[in-house]
C-alpha atoms as a PDB file:
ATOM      1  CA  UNK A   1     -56.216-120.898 -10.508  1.00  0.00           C
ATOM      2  CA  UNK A   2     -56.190-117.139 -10.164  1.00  0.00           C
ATOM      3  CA  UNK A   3     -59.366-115.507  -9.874  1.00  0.00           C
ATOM      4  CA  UNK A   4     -60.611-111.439 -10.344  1.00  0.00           C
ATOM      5  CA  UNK A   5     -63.818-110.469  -7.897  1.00  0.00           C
ATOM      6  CA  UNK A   6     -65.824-107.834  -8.577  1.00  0.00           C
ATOM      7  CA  UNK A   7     -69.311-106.198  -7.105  1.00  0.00           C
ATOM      8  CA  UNK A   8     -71.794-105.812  -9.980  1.00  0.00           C
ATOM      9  CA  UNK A   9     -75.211-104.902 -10.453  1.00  0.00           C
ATOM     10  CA  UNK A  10     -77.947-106.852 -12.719  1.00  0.00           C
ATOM     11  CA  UNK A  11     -80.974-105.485 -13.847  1.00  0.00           C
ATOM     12  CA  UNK A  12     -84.322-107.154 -13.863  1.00  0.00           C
ATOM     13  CA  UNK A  13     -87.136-104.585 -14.602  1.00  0.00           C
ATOM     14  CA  UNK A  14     -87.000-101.716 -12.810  1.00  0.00           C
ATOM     15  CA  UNK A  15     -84.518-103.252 -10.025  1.00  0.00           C
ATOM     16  CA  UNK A  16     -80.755-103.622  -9.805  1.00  0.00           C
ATOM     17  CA  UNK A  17     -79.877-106.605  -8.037  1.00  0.00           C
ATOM     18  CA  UNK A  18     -76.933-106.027  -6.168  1.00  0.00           C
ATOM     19  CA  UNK A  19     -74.135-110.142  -7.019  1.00  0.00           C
ATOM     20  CA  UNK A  20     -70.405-110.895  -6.756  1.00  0.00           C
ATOM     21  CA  UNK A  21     -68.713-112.117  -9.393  1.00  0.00           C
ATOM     22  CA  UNK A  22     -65.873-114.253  -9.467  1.00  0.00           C
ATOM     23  CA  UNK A  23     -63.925-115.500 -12.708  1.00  0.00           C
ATOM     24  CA  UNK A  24     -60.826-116.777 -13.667  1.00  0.00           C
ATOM     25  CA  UNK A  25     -58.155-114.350 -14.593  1.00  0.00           C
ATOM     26  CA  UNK A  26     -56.952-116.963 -17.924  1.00  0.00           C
ATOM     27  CA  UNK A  27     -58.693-116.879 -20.991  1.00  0.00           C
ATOM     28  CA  UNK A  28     -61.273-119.174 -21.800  1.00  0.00           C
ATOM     29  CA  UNK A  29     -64.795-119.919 -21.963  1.00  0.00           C
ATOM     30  CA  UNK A  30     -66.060-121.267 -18.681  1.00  0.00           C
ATOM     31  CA  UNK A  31     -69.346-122.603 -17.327  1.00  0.00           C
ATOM     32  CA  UNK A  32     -70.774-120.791 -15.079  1.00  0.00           C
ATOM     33  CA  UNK A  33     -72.878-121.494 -11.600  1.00  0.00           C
ATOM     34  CA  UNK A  34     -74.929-119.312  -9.565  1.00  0.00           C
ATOM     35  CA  UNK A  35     -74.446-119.418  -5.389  1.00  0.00           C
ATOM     36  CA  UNK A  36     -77.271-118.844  -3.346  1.00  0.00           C
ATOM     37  CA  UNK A  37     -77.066-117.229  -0.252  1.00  0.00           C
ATOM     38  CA  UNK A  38     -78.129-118.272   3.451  1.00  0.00           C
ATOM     39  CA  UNK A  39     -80.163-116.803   5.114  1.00  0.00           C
ATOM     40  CA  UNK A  40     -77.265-114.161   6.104  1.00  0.00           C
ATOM     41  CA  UNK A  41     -76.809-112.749   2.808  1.00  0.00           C
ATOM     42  CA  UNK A  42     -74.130-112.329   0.474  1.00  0.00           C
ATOM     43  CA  UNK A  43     -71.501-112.897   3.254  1.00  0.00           C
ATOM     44  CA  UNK A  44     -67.674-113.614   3.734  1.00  0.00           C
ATOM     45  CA  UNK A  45     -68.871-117.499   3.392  1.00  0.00           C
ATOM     46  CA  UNK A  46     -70.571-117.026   0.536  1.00  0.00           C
ATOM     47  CA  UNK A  47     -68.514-114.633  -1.600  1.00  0.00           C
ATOM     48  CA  UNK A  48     -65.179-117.701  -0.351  1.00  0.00           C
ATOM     49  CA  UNK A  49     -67.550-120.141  -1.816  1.00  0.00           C
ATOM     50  CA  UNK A  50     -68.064-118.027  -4.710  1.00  0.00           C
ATOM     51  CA  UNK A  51     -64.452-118.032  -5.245  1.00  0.00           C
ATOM     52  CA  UNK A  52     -63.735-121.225  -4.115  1.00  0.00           C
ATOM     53  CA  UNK A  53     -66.058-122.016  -7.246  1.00  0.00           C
ATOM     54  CA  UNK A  54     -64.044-119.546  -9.249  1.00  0.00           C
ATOM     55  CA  UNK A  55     -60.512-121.615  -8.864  1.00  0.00           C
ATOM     56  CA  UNK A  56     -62.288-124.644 -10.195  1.00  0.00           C
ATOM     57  CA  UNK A  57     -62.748-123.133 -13.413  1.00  0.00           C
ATOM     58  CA  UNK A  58     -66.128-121.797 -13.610  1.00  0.00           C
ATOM     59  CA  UNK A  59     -67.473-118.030 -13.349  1.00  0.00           C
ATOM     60  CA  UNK A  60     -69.285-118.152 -10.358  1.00  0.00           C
ATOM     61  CA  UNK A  61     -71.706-115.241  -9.255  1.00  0.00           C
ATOM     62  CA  UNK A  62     -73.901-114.808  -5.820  1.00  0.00           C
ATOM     63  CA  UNK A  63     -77.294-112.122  -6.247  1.00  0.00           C
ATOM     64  CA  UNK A  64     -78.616-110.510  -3.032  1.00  0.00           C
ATOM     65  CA  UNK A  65     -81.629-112.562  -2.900  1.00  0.00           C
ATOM     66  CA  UNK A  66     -83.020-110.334  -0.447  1.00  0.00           C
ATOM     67  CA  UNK A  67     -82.093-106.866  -2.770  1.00  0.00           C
ATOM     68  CA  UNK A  68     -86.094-106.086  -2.943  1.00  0.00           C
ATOM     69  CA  UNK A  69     -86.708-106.703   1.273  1.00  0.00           C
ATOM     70  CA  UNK A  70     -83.455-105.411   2.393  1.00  0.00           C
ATOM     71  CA  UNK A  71     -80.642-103.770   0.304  1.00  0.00           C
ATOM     72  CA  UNK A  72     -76.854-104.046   1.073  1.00  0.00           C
ATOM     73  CA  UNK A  73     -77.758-106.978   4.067  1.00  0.00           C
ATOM     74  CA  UNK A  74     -75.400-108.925   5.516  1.00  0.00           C
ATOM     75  CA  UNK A  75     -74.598-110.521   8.232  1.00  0.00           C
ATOM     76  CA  UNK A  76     -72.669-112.926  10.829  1.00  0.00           C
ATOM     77  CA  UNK A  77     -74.295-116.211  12.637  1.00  0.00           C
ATOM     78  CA  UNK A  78     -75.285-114.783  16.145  1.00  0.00           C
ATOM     79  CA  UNK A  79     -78.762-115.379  17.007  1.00  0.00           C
ATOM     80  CA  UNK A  80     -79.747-111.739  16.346  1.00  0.00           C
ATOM     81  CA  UNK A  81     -78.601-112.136  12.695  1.00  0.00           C
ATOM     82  CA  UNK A  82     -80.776-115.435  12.786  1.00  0.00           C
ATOM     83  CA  UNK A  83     -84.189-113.192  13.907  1.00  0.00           C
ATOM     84  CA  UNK A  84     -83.228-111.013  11.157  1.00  0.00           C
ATOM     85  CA  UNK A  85     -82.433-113.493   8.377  1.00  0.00           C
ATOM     86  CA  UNK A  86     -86.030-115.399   8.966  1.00  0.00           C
ATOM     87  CA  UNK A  87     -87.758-112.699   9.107  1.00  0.00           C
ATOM     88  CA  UNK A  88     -86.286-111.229   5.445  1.00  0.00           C
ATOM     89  CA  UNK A  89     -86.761-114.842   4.525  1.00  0.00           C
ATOM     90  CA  UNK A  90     -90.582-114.725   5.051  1.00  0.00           C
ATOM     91  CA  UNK A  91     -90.774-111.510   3.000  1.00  0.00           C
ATOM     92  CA  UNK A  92     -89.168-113.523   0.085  1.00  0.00           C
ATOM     93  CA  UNK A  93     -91.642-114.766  -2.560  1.00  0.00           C
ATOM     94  CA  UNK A  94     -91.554-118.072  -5.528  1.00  0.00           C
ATOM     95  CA  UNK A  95     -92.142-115.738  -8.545  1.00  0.00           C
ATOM     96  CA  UNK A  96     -89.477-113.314  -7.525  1.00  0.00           C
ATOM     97  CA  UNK A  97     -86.946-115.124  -6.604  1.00  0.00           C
ATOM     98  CA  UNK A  98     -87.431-117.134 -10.088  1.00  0.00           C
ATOM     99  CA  UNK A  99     -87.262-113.627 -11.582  1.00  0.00           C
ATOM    100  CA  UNK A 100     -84.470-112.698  -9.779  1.00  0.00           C
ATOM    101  CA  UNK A 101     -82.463-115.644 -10.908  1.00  0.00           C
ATOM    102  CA  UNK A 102     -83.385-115.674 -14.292  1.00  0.00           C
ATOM    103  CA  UNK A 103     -82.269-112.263 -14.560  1.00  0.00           C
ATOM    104  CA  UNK A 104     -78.910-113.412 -13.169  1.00  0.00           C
ATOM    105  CA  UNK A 105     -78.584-116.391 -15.864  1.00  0.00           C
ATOM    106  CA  UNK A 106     -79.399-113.221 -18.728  1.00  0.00           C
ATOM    107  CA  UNK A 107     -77.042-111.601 -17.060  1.00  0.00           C
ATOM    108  CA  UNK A 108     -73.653-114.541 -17.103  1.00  0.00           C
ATOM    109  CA  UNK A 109     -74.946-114.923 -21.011  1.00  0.00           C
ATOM    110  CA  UNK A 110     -74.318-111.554 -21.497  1.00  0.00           C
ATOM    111  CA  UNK A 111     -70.293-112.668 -20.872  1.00  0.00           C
ATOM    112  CA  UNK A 112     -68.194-113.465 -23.658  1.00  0.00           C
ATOM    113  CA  UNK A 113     -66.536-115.764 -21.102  1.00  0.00           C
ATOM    114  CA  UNK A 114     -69.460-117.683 -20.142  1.00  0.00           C
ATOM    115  CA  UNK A 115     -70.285-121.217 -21.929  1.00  0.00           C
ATOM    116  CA  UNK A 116     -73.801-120.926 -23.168  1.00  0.00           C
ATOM    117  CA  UNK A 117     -74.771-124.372 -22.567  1.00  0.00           C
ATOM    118  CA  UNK A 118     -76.489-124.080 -19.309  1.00  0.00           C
ATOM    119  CA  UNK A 119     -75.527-123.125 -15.668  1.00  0.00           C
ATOM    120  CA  UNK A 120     -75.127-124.914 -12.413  1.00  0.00           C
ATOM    121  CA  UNK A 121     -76.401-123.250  -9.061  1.00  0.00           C
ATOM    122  CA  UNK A 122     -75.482-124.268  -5.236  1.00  0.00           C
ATOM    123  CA  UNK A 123     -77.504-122.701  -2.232  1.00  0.00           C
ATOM    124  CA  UNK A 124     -76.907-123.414   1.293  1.00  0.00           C
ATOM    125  CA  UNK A 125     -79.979-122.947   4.280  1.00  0.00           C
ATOM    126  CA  UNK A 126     -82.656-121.101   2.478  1.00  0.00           C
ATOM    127  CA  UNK A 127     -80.369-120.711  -0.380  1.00  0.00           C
ATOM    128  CA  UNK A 128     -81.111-125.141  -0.555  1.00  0.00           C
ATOM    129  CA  UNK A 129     -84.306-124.434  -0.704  1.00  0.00           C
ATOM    130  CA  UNK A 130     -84.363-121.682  -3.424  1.00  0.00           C
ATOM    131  CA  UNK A 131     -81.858-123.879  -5.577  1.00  0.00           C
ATOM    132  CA  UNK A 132     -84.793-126.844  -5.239  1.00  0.00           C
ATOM    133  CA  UNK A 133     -87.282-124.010  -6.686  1.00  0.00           C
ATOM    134  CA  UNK A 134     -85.019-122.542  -9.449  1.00  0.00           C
ATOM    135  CA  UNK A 135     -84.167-126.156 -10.739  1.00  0.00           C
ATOM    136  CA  UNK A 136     -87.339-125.756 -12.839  1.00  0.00           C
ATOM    137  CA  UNK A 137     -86.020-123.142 -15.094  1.00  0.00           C
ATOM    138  CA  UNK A 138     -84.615-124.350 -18.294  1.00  0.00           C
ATOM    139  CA  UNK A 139     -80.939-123.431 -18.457  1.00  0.00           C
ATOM    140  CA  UNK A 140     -80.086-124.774 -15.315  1.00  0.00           C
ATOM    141  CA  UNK A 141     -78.501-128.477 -15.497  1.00  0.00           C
ATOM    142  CA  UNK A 142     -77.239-128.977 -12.275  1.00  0.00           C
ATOM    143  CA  UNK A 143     -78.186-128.015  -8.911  1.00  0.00           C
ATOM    144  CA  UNK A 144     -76.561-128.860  -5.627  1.00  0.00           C
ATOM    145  CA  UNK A 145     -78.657-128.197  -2.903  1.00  0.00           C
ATOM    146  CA  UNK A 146     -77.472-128.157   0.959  1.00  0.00           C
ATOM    147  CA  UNK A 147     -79.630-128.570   3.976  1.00  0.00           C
ATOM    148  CA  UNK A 148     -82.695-126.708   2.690  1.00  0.00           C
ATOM    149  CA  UNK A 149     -85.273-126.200   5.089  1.00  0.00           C
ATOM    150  CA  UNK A 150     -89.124-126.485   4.509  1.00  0.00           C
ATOM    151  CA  UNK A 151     -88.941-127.906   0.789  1.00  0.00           C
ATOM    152  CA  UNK A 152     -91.619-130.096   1.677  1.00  0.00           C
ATOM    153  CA  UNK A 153     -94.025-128.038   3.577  1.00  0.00           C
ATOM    154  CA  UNK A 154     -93.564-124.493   1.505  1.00  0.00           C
ATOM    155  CA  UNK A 155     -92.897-122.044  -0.450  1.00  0.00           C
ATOM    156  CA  UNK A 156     -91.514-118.678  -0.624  1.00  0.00           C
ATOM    157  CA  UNK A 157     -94.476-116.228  -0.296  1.00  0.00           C
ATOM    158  CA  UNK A 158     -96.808-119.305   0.015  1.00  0.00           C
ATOM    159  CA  UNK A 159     -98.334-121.463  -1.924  1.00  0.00           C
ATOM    160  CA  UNK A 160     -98.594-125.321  -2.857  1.00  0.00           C
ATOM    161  CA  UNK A 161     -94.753-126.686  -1.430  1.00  0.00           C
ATOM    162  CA  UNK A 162     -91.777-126.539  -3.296  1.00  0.00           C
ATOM    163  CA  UNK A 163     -91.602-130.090  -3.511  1.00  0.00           C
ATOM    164  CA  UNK A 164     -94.219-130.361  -5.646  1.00  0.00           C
ATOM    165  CA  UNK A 165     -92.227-128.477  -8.498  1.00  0.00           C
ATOM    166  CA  UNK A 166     -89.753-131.468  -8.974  1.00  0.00           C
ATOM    167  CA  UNK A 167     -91.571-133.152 -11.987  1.00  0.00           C
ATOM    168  CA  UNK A 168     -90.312-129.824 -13.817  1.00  0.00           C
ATOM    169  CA  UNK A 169     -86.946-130.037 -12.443  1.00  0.00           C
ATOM    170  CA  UNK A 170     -84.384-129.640 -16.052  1.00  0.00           C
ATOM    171  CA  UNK A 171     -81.356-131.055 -15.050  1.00  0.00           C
ATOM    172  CA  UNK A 172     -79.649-133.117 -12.266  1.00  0.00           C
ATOM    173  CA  UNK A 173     -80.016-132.542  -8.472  1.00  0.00           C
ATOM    174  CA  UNK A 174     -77.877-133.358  -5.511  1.00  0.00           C
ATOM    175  CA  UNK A 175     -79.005-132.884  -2.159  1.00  0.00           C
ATOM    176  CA  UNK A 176     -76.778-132.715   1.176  1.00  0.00           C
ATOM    177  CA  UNK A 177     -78.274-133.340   4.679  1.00  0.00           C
ATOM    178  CA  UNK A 178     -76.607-133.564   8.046  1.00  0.00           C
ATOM    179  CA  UNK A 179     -78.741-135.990  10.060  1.00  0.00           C
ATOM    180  CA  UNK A 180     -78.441-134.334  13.452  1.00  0.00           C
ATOM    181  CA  UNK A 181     -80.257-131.555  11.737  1.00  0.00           C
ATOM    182  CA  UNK A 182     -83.356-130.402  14.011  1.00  0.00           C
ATOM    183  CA  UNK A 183     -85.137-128.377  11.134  1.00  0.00           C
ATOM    184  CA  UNK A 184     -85.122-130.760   8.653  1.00  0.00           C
ATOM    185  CA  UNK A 185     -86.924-134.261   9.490  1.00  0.00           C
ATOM    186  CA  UNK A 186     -85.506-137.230   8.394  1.00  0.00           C
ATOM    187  CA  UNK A 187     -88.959-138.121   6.870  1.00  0.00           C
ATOM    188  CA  UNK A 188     -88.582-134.812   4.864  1.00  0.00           C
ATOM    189  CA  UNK A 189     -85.369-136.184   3.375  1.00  0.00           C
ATOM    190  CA  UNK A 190     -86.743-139.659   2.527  1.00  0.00           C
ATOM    191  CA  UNK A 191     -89.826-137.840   0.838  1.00  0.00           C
ATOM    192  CA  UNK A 192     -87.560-135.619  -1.423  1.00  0.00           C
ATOM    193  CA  UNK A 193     -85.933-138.175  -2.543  1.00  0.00           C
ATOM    194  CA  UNK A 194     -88.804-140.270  -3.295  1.00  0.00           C
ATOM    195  CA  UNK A 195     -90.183-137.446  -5.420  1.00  0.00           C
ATOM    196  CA  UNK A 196     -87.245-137.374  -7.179  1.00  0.00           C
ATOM    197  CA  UNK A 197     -87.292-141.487  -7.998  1.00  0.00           C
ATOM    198  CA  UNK A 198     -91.077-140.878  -9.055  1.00  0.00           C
ATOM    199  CA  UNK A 199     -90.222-138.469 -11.149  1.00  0.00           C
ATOM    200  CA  UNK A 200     -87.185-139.927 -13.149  1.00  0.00           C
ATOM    201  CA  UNK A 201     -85.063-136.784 -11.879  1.00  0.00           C
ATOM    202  CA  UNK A 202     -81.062-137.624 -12.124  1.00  0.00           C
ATOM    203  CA  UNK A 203     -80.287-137.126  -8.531  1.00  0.00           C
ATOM    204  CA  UNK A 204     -77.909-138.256  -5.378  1.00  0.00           C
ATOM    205  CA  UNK A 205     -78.798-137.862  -1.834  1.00  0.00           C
ATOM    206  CA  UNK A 206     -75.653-137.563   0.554  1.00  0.00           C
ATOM    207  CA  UNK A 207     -76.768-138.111   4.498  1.00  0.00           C
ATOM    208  CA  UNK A 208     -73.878-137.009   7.356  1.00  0.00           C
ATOM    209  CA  UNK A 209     -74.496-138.895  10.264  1.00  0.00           C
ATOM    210  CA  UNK A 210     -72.756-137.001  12.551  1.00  0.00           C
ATOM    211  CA  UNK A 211     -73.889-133.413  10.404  1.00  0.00           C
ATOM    212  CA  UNK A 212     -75.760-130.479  11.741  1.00  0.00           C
ATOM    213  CA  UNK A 213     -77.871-127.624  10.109  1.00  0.00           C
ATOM    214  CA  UNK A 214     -74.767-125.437   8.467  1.00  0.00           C
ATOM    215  CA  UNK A 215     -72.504-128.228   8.480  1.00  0.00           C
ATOM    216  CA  UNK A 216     -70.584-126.907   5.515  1.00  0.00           C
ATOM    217  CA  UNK A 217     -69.769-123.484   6.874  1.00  0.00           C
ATOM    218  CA  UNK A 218     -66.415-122.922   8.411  1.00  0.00           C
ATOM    219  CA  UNK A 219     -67.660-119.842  10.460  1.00  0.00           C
ATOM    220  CA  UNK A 220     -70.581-121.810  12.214  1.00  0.00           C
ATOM    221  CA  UNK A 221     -70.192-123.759  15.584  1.00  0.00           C
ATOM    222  CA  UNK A 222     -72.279-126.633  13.489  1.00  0.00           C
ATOM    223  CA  UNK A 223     -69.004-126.871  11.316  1.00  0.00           C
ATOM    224  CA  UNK A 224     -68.379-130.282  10.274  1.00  0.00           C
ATOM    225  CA  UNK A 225     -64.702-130.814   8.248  1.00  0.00           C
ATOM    226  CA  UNK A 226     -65.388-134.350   7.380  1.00  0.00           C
ATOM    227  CA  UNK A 227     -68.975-134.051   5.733  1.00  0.00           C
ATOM    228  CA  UNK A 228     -67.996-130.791   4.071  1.00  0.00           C
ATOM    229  CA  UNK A 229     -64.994-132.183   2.279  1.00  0.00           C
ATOM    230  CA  UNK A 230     -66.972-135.009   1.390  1.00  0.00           C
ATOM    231  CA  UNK A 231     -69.421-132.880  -0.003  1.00  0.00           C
ATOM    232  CA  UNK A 232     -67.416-130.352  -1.794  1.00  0.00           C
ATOM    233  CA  UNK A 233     -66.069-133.689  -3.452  1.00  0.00           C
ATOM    234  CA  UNK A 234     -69.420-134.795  -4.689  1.00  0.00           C
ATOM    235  CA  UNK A 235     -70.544-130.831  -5.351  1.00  0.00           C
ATOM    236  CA  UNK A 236     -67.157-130.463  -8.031  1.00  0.00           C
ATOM    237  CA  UNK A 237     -67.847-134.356  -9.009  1.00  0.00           C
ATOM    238  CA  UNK A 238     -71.603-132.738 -10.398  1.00  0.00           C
ATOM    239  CA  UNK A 239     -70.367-129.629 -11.975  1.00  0.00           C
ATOM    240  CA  UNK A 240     -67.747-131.523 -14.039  1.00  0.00           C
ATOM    241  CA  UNK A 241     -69.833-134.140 -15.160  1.00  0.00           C
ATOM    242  CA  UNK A 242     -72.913-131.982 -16.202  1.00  0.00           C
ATOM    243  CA  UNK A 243     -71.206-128.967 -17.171  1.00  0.00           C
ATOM    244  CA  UNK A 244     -68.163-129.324 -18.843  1.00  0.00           C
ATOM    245  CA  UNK A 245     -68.593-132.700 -20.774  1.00  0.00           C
END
């Protein structure tokens, strides 16, 4: 499927939240998922998975989660781009990023193409983490999160962890974690999920053995083909069965 990109802007308040938007080019009404960035920003890898998203027959859009702390960033996956990403990630706070994304749903409701019936979101690295977060607010029904750090021992901004915000998760949540995956403890995996199980939340939780931090990124050494095909399998398996039945 053909897809038309563009750069727009969305307003929340007072701020203009720099996204790319990707929709099909055929007419139709299409449901519609929000990407999260890593820690690197709306990036080539992010705005390919935005379109990637796009051919499947949604309208996919990715906000600059860091528009507030740092305007127009981007970057690549040296180790300088690392130092820079954490530290915009610590500036990062729960209510505004919830704000932020909310504005964003307002915003793909707002579309004459967009199904208003609820949204998906993906997020990759702190993007995982921020899709965990968002998962509370009511018009999202699916959320696929990948290999997000510190859900069980934070926040954005501080405050009690993120983890304990799953009994008001709306919809259904699949997780992705590559085992070999220093910042992430297993035990942290096998306590999300639990959480999940207390709380009755729909949910699957796909481990890669043989997975690293990144694993689903074709422009990181951590790269791994096998678990990222498997999971972009299982990521189009939850869109299609909570979004466009």
């Amino acid at each position: 499927m053909y897809v038309d990109t563009q750069q727009i802007k969305i307003k929340n308040g007072d701020l203009a939240i720099d996204a790319y938007l990707a929709m099909p080019q055929q007419q139709g009404i299409f449901p519609a998922i929000i990407v999260v960035q890593e820690i690197f920003g709306v990036n080539d890898h992010i705005r390919d998975v935005t379109r990637r998203i796009a051919q499947e027959g949604y309208i996919a859009i990715s906000p600059a989660i860091y528009q507030r702390i740092a305007p127009g960033f981007e970057t690549g996956y040296t180790p300088e781009s690392v130092t820079i990403g954490r530290e915009y990630k610590s500036k990062t706070k729960a209510d505004e990023l919830l704000s932020d994304i909310q504005a964003t749903i307002d915003y793909l409701y707002t579309l004459p193409q967009v199904q208003k019936q609820g949204v998906g979101s993906v997020g990759f690295c702190f993007g995982g983490h921020v899709v965990y977060l968002i998962s509370i607010l009511n018009q999202i029904k699916a959320t696929a999160s990948f290999y997000g750090a510190g859900i069980t021992t934070g926040t954005p901004g501080n405050g009690k962890p993120t983890i304990s915000r799953t009994p008001d998760i709306k919809g259904t949540m699949y997780a992705f974690f590559g085992m070999q995956d220093a910042s992430i403890p297993l035990e942290q995996v096998d306590q999300i999920e639990a959480e999940l199980q207390k709380y009755h939340i729909p949910h699957q939780i796909f481990r890669y053995p043989q997975a690293d931090h990144g694993f689903f990124c074709d422009q990181r050494v951590s790269y791994n083909a096998i678990a990222a095909q498997d999971a972009w399998y299982h990521v189009l398996e939850l869109f299609k069965t909570t979004l466009k039945n």
